[in-house]
Protein backbone atom coordinates (compact mmCIF):
# COMPACT_ATOMS: atom_id res chain seq x y z
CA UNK A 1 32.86 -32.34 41.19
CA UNK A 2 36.09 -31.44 42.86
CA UNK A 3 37.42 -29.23 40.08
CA UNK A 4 33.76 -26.99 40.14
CA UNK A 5 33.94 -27.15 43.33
CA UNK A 6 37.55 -25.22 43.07
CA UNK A 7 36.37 -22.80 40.28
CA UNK A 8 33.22 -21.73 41.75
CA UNK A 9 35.59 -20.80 45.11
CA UNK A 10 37.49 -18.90 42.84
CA UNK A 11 34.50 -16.80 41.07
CA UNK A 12 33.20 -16.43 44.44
CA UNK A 13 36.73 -15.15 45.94
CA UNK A 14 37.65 -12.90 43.00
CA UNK A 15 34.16 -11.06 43.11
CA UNK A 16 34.03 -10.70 46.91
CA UNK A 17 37.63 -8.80 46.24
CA UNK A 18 36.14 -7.04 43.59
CA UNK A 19 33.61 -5.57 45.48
CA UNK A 20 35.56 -4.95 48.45
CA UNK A 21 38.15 -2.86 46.59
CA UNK A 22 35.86 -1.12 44.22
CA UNK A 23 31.91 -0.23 45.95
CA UNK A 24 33.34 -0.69 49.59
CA UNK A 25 36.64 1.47 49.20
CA UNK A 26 38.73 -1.35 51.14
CA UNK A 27 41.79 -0.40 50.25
CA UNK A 28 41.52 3.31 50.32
CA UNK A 29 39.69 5.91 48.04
CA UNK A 30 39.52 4.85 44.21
CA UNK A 31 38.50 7.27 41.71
CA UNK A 32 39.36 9.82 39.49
CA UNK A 33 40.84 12.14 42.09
CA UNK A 34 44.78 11.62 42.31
CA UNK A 35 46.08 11.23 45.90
CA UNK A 36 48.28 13.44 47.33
CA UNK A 37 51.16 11.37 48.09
CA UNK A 38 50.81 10.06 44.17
CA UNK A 39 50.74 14.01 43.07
CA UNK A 40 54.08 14.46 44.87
CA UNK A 41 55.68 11.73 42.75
CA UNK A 42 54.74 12.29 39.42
CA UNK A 43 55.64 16.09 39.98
CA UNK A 44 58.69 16.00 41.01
CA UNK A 45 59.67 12.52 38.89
CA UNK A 46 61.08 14.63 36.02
CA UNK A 47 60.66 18.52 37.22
CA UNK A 48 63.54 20.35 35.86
CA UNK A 49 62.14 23.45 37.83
CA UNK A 50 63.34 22.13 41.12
CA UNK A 51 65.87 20.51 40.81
CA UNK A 52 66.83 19.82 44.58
CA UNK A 53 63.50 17.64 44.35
CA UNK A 54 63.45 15.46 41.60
CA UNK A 55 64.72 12.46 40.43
CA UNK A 56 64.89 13.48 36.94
CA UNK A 57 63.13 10.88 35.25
CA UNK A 58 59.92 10.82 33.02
CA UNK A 59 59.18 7.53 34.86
CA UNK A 60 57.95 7.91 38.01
CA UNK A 61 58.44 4.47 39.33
CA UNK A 62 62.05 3.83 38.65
CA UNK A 63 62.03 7.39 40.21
CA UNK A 64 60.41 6.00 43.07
CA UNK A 65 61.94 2.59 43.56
CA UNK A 66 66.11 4.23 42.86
CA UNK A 67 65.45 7.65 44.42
CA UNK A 68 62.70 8.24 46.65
CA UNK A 69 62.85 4.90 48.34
CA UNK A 70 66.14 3.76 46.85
CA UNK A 71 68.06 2.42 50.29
CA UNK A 72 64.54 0.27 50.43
CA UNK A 73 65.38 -0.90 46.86
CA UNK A 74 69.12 -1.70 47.84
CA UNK A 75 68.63 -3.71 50.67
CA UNK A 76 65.70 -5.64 48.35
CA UNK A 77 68.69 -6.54 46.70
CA UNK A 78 70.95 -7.29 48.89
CA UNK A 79 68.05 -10.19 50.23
CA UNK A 80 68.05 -11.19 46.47
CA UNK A 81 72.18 -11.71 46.50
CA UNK A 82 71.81 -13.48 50.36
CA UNK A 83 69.12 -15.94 48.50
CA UNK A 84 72.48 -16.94 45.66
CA UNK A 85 74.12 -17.36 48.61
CA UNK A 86 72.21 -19.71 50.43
CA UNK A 87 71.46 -21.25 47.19
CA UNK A 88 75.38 -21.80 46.15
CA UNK A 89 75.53 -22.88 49.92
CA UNK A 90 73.08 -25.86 49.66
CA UNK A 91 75.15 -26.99 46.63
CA UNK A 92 78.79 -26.17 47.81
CA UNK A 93 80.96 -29.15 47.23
CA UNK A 94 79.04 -29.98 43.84
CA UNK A 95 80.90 -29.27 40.58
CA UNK A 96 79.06 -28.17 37.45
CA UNK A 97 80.30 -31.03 34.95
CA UNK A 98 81.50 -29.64 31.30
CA UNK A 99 79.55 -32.64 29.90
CA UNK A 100 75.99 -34.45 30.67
CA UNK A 101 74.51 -36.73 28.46
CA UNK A 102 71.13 -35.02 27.73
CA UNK A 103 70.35 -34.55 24.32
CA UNK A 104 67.48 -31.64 24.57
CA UNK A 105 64.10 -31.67 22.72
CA UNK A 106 63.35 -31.74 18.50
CA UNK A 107 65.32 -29.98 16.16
CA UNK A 108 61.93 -27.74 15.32
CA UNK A 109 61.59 -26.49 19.27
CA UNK A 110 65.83 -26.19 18.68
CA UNK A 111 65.71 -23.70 15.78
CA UNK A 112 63.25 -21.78 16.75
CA UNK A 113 64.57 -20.91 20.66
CA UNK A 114 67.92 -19.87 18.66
CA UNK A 115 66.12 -17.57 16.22
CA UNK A 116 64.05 -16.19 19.50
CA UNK A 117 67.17 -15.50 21.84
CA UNK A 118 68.47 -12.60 20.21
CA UNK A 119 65.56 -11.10 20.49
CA UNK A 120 65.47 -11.59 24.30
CA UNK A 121 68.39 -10.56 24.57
CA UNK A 122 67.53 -7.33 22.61
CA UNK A 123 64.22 -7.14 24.28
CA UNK A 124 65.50 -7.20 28.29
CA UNK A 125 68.65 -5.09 27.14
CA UNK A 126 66.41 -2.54 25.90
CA UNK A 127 64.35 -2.59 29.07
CA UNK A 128 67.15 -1.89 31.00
CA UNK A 129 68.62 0.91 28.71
CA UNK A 130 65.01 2.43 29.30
CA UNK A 131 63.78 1.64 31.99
CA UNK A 132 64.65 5.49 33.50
CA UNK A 133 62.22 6.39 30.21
CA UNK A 134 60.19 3.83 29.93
CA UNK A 135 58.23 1.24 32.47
CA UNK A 136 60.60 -1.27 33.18
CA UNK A 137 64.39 -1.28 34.86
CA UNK A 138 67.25 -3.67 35.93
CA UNK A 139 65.01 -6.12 37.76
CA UNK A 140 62.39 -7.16 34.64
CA UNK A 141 65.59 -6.81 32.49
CA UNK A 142 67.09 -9.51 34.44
CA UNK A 143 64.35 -12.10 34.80
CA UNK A 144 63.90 -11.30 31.27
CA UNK A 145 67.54 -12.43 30.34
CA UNK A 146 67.31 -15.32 32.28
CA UNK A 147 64.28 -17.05 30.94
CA UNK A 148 67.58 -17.48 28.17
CA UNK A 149 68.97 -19.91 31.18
CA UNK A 150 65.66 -21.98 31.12
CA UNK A 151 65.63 -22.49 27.54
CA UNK A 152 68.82 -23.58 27.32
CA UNK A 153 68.44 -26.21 30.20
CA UNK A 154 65.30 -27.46 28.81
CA UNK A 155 65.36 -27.42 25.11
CA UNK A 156 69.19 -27.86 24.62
CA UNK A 157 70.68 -29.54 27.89
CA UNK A 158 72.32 -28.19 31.00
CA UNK A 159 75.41 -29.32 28.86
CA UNK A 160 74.84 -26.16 26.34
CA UNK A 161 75.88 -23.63 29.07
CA UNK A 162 79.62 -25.23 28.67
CA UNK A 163 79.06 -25.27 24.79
CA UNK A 164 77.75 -20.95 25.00
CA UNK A 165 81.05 -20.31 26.85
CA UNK A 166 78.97 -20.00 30.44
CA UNK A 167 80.49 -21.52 33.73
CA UNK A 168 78.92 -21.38 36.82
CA UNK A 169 82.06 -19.26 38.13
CA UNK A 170 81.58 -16.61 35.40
CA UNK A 171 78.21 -16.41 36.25
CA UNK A 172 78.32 -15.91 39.78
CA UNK A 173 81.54 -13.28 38.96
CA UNK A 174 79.37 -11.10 36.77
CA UNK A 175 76.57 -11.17 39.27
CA UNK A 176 78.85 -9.88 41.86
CA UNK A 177 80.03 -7.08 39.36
CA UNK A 178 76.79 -6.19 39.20
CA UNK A 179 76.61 -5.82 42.32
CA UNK A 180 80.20 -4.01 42.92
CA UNK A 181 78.56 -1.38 40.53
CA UNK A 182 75.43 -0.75 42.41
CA UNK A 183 77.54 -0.39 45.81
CA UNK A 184 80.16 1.83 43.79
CA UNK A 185 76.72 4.53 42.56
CA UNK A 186 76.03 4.42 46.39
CA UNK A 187 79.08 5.23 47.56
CA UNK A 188 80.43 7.44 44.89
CA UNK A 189 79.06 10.83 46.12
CA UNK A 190 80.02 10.06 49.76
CA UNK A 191 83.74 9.49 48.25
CA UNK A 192 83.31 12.53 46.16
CA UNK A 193 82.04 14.65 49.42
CA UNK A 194 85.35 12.98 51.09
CA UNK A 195 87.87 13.87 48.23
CA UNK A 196 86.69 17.75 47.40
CA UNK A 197 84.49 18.69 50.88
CA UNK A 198 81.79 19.44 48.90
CA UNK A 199 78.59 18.12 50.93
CA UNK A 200 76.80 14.80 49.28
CA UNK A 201 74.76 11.85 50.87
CA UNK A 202 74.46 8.56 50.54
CA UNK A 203 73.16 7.28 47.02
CA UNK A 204 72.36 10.63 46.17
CA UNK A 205 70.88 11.58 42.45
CA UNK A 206 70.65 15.05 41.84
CA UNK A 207 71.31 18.28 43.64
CA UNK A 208 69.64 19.11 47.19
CA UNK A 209 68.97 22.17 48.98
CA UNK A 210 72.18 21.78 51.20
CA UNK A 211 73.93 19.79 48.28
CA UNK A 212 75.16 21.42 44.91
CA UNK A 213 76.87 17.51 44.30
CA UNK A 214 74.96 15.52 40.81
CA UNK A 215 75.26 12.62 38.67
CA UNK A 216 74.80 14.06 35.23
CA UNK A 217 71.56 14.11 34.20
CA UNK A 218 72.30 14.08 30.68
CA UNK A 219 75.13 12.97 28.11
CA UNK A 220 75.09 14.91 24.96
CA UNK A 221 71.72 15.90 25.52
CA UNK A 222 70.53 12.57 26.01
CA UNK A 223 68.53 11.95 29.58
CA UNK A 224 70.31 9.54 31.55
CA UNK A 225 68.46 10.35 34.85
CA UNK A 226 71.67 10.97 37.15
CA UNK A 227 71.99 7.73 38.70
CA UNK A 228 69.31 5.83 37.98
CA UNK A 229 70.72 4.35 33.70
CA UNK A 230 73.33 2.92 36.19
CA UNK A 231 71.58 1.34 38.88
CA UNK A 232 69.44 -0.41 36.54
CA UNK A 233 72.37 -1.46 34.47
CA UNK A 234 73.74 -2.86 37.05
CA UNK A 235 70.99 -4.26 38.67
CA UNK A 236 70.21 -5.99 35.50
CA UNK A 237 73.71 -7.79 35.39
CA UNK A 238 73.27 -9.03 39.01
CA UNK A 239 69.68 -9.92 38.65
CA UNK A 240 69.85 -11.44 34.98
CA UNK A 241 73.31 -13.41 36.48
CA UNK A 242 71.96 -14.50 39.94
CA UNK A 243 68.82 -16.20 38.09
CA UNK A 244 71.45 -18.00 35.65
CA UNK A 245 73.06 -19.32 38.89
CA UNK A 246 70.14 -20.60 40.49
CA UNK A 247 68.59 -22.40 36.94
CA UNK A 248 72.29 -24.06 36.53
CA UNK A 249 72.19 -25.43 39.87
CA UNK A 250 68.90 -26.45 39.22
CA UNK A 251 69.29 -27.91 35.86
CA UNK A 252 71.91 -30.25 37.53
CA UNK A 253 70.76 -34.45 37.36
CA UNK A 254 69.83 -35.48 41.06
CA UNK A 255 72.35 -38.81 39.95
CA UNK A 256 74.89 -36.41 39.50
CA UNK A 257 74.36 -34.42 42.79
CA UNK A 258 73.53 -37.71 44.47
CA UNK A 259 77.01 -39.40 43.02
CA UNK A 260 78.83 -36.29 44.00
CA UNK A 261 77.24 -35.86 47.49
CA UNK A 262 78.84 -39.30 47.68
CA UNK A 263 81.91 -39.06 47.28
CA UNK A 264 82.22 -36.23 49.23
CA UNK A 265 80.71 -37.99 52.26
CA UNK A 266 82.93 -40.73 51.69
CA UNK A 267 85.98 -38.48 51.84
C-alpha cells in the first residue's frame, strides 16, 4: 500500500507542476514568443558585427555561463575547489595505500569497462574541445571523465588507481593546474593592460567599446571563442581531477581509515 501510496503522490505532484508552469504561467510567460533578455543572448552569442558585444561563440550558453556571467561561473568554482578542500580535510592524516586486497567484479564486467574507457575518455574530451561549439563545456567534460574513477573503484579495486599510474597527490596537483589556468585567463588581460597600458578588464573575452584588448577568436581560421576553448579546458582538468579526489577518498576501506585514524590518535 505504502509504495502506491508514494507513486500516486508523485503523479499527483508532477501534474500539479505541470499545470502550474504550463496553463497558469507560474513561472513566467511560455510560448512561442522569445523573451527579451533570451533575444539579447543568442544575438550577440556569436555576432561578428559587434564585436564589443559578443562572446563569439555559436553556443549561447557557454557564452553565457564564461562571458556574460563568467565572475558568477568562477566563484561556482571556486565553492567546487573549497568542497576538495574540506573533503581532503576530513581525511588529512590518512594515506592512500599502493595496495588493498580487493579483487573487483567478473572478468566479463572487467573487459568490457576497459573496451568502454577510451571511449569516455574520447567522449568528455570531445565535450570539452566543443563545448564553445557545441552544448556542453569543462564542467560535463569533467563529471564525464570521472565516472572513469567509479569504474575503476568498483569493477577493478581502489588498488587499480596505483596500477593506472594515479596517486592521490597527482590528482589533487592536476586539479590545482586546472585551476592555476582558469585564474591565469582571468588575470591575463589585466597583466596585459599592466605591461603595454592598453585598457583591459578582468576576465575579459573580446574587444569592448573602451577596450581594443582580445583573446583570439580564431587559430588558423578555426573558432576558438577568445577565452572561452580555455576556460573549459581548464575547467575540465580541475573538475574531471577534483571528482577523482573525492571517489579515491571514498573508495578507501572504513578498516583502513579506522586502523589509520588509530594510530594516529595513538601518536
Amino acid at each position: 500500500m505504502r509504495k502506491y501510496v508514494v507513486l500516486f503522490s508523485i503523479v499527483i505532484a508532477t501534474s500539479v507542476l505541470a499545470y502550474l508552469t504550463t496553463y497558469l504561467e507560474a513561472i513566467g510567460l511560455i510560448g512561442l514568443d522569445t523573451r527579451y533578455l533570451a533575444k539579447l543572448f543568442l544575438t550577440f552569442a556569436y555576432n561578428p558585427l559587434a564585436r564589443e558585444l559578443t562572446a563569439i561563440s555559436p553556443e549561447a550558453v557557454t557564452s553565457i555561463v564564461w562571458d556574460f556571467r563568467g565572475i558568477d561561473t568562477f566563484y561556482e568554482t571556486a565553492v567546487f575547489y573549497m568542497a576538495i578542500i574540506a573533503a581532503l580535510a576530513i581525511y588529512r592524516g590518512i594515506g592512500y595505500p599502493s595496495i588493498q586486497s580487493e579483487k573487483g567484479l567478473s572478468i566479463i564486467v572487467r573487459v568490457v569497462t576497459k573496451l568502454l574507457i577510451p571511449i569516455n575518455i574520447a567522449i568528455a574530451v570531445s565535450i570539452a574541445a566543443h563545448g564553445h561549439l557545441t552544448p556542453g563545456g569543462g564542467f560535463q567534460a569533467g563529471a564525464a571523465l570521472a565516472v572513469i574513477s567509479v569504474l575503476l573503484a568498483v569493477v577493478f579495486s581502489a588498488s587499480s588507481f596505483t596500477k593506472v599510474g594515479i596517486s592521490l597527490s597527482k590528482a589533487i596537483a592536476l586539479r590545482t593546474a586546472g585551476l592555476l589556468a582558469i585564474a591565469a585567463v582571468v588575470f591575463i588581460p589585466v597583466v596585459f593592460s599592466a605591461f603595454t597600458g592598453v585598457q583591459a578588464y578582468l576576465m575579459q573575452n573580446q574587444v569592448k567599446v573602451d577596450s581594443a584588448f582580445a583573446f583570439p577568436a580564431y587559430i588558423q581560421d578555426q573558432l576558438i571563442s577568445g577565452t572561452l576553448i580555455w576556460f573549459n579546458l581548464a575547467e575540465f582538468l580541475a573538475v574531471s581531477f577534483g571528482f577523482f579526489v573525492i571517489f579515491m577518498l571514498l573508495s578507501l576501506r572504513e578498516d583502513v581509515v579506522k586502523e589509520q585514524l588509530g594510530e594516529d590518535h595513538g601518536h
